[in-house]
PDB file of N, CA and C in Angstrom:
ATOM      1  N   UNK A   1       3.936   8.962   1.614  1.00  0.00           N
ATOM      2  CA  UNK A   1       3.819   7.535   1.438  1.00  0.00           C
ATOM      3  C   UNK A   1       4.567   7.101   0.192  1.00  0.00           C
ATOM      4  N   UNK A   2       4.478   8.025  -1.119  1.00  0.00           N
ATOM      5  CA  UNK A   2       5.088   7.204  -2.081  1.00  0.00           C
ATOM      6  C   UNK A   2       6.303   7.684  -2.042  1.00  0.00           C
ATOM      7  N   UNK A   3       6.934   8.705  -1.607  1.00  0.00           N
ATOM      8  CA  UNK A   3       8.555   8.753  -1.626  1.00  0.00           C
ATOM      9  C   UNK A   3       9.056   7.497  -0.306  1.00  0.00           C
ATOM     10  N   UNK A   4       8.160   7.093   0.776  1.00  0.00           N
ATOM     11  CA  UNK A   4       8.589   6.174   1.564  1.00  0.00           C
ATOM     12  C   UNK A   4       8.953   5.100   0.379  1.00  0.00           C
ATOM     13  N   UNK A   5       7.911   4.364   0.279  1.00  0.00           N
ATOM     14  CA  UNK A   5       7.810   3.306  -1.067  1.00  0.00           C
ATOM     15  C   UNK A   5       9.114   3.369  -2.031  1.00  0.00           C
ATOM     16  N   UNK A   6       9.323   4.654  -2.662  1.00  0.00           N
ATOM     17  CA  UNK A   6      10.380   4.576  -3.644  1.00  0.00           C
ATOM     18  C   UNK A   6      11.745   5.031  -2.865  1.00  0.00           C
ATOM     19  N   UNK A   7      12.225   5.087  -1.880  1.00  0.00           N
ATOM     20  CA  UNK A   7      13.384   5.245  -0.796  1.00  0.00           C
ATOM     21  C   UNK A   7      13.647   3.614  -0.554  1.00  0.00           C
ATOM     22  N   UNK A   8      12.246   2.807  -0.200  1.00  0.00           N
ATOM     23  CA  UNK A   8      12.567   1.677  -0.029  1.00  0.00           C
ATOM     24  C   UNK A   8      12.688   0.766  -0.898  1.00  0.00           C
ATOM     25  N   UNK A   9      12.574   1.017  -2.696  1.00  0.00           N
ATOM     26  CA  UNK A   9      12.694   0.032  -3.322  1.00  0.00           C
ATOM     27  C   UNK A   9      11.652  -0.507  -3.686  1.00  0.00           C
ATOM     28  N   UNK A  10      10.751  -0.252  -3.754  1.00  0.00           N
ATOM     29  CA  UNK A  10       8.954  -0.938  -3.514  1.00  0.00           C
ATOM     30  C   UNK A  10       8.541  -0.362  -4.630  1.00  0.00           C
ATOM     31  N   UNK A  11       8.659  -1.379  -5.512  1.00  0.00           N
ATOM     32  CA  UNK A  11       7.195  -1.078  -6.549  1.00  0.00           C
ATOM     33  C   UNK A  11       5.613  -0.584  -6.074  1.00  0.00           C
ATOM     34  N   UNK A  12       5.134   0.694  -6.536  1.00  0.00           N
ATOM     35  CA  UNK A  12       3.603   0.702  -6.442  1.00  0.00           C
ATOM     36  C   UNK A  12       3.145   1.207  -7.216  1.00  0.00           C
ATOM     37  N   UNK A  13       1.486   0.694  -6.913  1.00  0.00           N
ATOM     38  CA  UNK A  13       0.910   1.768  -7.936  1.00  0.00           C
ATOM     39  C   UNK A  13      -0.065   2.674  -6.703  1.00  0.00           C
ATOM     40  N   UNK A  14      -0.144   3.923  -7.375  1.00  0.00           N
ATOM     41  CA  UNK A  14      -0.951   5.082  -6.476  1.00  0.00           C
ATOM     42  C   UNK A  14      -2.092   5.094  -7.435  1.00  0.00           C
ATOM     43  N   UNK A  15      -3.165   5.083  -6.665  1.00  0.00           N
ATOM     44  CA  UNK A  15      -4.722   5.579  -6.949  1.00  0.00           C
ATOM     45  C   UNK A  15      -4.919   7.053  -6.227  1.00  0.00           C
ATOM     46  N   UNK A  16      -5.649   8.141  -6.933  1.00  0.00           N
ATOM     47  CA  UNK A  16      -5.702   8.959  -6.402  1.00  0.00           C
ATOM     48  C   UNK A  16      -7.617   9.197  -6.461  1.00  0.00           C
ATOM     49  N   UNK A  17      -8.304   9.106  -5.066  1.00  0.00           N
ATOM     50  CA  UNK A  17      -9.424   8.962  -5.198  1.00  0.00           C
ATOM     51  C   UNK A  17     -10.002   9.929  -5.383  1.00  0.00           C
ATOM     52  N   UNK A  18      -9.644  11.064  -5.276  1.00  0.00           N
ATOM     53  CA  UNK A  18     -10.188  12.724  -5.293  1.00  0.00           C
ATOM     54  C   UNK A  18     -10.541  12.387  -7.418  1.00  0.00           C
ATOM     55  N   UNK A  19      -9.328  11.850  -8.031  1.00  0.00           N
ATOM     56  CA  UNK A  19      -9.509  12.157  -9.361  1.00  0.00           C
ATOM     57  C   UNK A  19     -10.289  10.795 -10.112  1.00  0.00           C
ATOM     58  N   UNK A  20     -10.091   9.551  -9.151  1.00  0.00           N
ATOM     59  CA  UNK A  20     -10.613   8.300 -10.175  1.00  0.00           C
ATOM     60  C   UNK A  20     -11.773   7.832  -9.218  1.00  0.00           C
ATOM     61  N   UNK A  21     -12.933   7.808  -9.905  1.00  0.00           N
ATOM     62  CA  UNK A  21     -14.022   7.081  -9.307  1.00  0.00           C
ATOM     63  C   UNK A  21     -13.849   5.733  -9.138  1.00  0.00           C
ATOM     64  N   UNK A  22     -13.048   4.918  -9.657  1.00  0.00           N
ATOM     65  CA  UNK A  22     -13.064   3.118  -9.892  1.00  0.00           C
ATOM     66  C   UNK A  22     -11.914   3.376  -8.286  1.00  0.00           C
ATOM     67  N   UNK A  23     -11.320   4.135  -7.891  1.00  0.00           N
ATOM     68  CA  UNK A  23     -10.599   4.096  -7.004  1.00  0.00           C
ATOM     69  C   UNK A  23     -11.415   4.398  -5.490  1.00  0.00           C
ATOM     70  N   UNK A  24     -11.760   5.398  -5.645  1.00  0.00           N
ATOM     71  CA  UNK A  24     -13.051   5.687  -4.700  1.00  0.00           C
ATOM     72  C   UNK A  24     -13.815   4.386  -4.544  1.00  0.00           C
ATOM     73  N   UNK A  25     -14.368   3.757  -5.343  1.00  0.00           N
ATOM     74  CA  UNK A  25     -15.494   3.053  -5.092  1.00  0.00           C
ATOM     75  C   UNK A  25     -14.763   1.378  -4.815  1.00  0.00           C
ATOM     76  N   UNK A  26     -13.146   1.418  -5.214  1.00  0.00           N
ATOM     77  CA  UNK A  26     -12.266   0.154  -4.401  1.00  0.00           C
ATOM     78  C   UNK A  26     -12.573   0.545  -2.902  1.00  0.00           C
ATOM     79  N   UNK A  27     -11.689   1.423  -2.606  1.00  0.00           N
ATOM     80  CA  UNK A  27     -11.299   2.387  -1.307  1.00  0.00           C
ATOM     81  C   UNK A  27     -13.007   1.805  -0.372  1.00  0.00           C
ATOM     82  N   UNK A  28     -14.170   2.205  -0.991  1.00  0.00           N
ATOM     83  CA  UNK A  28     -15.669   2.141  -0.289  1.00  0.00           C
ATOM     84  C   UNK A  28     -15.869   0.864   0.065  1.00  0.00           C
ATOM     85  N   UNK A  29     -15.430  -0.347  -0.655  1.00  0.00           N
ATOM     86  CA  UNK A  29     -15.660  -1.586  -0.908  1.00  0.00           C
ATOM     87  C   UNK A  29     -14.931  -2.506   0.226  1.00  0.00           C
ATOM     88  N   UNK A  30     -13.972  -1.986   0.334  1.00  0.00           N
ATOM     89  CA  UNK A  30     -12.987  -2.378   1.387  1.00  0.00           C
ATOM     90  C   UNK A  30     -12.946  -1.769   2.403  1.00  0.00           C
ATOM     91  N   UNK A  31     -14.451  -1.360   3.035  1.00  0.00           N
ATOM     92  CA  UNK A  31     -14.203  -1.002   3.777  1.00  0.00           C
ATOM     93  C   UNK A  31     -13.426   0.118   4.637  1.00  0.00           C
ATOM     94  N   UNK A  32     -13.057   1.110   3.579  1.00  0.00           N
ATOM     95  CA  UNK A  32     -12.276   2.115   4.319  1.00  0.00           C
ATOM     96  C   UNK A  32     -12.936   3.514   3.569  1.00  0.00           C
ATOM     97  N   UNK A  33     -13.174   4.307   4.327  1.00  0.00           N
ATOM     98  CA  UNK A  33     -13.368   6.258   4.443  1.00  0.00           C
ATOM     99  C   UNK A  33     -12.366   7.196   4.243  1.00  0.00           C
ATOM    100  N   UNK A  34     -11.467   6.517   4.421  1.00  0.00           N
ATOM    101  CA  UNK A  34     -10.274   7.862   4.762  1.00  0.00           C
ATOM    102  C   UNK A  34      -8.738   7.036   4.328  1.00  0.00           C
ATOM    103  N   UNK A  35      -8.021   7.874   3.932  1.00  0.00           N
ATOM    104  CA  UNK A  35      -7.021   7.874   3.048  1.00  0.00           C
ATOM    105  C   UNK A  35      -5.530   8.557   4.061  1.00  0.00           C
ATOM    106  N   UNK A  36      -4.483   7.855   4.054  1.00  0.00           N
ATOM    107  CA  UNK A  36      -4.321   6.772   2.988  1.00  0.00           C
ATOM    108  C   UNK A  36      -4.660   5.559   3.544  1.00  0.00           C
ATOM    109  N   UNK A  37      -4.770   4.272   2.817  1.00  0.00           N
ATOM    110  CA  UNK A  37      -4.649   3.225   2.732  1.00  0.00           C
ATOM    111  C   UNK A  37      -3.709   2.405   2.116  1.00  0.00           C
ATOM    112  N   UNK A  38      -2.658   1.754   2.701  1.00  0.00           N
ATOM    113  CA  UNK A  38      -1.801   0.779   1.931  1.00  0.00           C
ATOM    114  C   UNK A  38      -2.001  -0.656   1.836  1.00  0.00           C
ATOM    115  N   UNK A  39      -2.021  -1.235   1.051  1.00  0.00           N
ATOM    116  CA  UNK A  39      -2.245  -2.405   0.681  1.00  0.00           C
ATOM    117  C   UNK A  39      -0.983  -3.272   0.314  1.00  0.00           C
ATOM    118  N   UNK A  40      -0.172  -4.236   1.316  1.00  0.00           N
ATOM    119  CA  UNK A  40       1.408  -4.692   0.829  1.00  0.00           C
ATOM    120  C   UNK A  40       0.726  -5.993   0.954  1.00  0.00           C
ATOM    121  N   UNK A  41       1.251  -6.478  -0.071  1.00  0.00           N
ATOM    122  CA  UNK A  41       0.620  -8.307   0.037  1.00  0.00           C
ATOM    123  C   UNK A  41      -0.843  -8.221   0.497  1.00  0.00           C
ATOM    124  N   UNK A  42      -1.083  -9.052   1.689  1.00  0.00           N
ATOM    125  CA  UNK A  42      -2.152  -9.561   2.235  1.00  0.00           C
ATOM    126  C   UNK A  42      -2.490  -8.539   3.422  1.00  0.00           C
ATOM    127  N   UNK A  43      -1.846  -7.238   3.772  1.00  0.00           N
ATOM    128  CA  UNK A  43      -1.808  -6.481   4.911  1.00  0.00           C
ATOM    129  C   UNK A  43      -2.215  -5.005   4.001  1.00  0.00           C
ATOM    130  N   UNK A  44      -3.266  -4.763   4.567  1.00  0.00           N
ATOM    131  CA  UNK A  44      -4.225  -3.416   4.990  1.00  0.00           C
ATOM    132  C   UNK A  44      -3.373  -2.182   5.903  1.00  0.00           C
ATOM    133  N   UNK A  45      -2.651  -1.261   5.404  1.00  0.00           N
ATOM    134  CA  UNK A  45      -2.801  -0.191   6.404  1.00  0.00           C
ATOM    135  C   UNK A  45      -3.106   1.213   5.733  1.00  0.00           C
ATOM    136  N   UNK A  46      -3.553   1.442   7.383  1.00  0.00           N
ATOM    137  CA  UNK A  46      -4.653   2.824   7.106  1.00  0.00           C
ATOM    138  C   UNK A  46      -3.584   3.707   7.898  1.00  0.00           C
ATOM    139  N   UNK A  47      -3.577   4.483   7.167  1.00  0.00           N
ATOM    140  CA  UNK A  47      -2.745   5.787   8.056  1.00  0.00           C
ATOM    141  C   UNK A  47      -1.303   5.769   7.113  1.00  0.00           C
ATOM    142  N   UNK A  48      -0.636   6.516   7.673  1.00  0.00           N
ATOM    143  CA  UNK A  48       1.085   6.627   7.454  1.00  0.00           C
ATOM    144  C   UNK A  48       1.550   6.471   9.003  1.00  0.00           C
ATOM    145  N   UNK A  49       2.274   4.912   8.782  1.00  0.00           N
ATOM    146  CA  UNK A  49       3.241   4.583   9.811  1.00  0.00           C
ATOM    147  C   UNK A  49       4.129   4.003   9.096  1.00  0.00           C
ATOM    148  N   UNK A  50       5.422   5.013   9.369  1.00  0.00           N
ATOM    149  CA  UNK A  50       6.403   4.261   9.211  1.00  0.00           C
ATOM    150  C   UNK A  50       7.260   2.655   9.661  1.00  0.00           C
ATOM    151  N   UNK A  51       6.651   2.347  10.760  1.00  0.00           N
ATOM    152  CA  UNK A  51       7.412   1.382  11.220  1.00  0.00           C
ATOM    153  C   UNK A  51       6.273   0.279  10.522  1.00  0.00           C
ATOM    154  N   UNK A  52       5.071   0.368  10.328  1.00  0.00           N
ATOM    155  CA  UNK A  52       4.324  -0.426  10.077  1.00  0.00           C
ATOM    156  C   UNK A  52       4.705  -0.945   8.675  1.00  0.00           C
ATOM    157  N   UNK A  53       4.935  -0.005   8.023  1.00  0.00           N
ATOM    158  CA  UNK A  53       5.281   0.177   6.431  1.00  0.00           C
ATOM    159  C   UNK A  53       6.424  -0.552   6.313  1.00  0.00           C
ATOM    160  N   UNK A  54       7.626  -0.558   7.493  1.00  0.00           N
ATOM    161  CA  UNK A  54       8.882  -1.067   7.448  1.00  0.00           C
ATOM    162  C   UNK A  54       8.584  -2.440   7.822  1.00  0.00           C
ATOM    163  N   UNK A  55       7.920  -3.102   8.825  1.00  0.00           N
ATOM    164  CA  UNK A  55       7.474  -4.597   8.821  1.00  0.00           C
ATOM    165  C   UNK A  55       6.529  -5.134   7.864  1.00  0.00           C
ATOM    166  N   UNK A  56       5.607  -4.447   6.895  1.00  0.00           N
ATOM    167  CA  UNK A  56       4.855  -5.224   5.987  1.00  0.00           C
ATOM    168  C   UNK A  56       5.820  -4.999   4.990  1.00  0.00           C
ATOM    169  N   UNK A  57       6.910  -4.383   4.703  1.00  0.00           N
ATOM    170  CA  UNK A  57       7.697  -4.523   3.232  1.00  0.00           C
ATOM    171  C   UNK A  57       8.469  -5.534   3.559  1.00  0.00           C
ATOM    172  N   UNK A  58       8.931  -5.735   4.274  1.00  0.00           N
ATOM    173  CA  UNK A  58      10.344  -6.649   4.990  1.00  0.00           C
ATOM    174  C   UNK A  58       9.164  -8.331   4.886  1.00  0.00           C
ATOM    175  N   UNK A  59       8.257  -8.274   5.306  1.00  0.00           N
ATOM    176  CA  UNK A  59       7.610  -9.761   5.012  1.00  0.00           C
ATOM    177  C   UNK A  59       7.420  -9.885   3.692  1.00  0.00           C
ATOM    178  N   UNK A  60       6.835  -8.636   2.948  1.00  0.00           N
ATOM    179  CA  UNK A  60       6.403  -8.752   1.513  1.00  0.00           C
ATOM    180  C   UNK A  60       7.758  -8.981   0.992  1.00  0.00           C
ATOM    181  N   UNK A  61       8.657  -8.771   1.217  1.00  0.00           N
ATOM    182  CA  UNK A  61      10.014  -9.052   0.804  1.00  0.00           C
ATOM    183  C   UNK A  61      10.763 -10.636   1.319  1.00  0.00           C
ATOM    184  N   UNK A  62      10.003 -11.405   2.047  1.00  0.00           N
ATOM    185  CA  UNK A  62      10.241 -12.506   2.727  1.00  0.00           C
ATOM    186  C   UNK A  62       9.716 -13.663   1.620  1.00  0.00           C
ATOM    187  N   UNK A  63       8.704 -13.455   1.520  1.00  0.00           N
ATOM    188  CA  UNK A  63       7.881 -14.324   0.675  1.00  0.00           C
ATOM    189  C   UNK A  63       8.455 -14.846  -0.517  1.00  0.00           C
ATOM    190  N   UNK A  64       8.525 -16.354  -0.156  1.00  0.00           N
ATOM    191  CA  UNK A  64       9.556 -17.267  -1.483  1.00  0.00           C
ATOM    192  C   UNK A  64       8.579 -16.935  -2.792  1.00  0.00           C
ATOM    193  N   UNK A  65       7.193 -16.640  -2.636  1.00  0.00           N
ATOM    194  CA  UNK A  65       7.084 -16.403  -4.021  1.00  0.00           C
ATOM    195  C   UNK A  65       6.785 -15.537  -4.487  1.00  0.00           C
ATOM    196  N   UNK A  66       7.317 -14.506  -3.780  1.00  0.00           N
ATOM    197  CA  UNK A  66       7.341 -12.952  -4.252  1.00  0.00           C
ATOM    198  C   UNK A  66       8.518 -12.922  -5.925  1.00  0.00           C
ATOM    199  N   UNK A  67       8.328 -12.258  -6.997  1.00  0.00           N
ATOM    200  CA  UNK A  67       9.397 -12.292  -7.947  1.00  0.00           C
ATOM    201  C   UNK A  67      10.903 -11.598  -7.561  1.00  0.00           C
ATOM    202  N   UNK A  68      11.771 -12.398  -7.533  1.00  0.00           N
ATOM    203  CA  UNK A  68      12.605 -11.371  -6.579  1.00  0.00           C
ATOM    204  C   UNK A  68      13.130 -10.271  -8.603  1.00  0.00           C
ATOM    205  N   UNK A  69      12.890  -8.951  -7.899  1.00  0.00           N
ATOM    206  CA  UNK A  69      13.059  -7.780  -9.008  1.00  0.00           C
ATOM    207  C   UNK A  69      15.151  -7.543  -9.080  1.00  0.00           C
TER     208      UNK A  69
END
């Protein structure tokens, strides 16, 4: 997931829940068990899909008030 992210140019930040409890207990809060979880803008995905990953960056990249970097 994060070499996808940094291939595509995409700022992130990684939580790793095995080591941070404040991450774990986001991860619980929202509703999700199991890892990974991506969070682009306003879109939730669970799993590693690439194509999914390629349409929520491409909108998150749409958005007039995204900062363009």
């Amino acid at each position: 997931m994060k070499a996808w992210l940094s291939r595509a140019g995409v700022p992130f930040t990684a939580h790793n829940v095995d080591e941070d409890d404040r991450a774990y207990d986001d991860l619980l809060a929202r509703g999700h068990r199991s890892v990974p979880v991506t969070i682009i803008g306003e879109q939730t995905l669970i799993g590693y899909d690439p194509d999914a990953l390629a349409a929520a960056t491409a909108e998150w990249r749409a958005q007039p008030d995204r900062a363009k970097s």
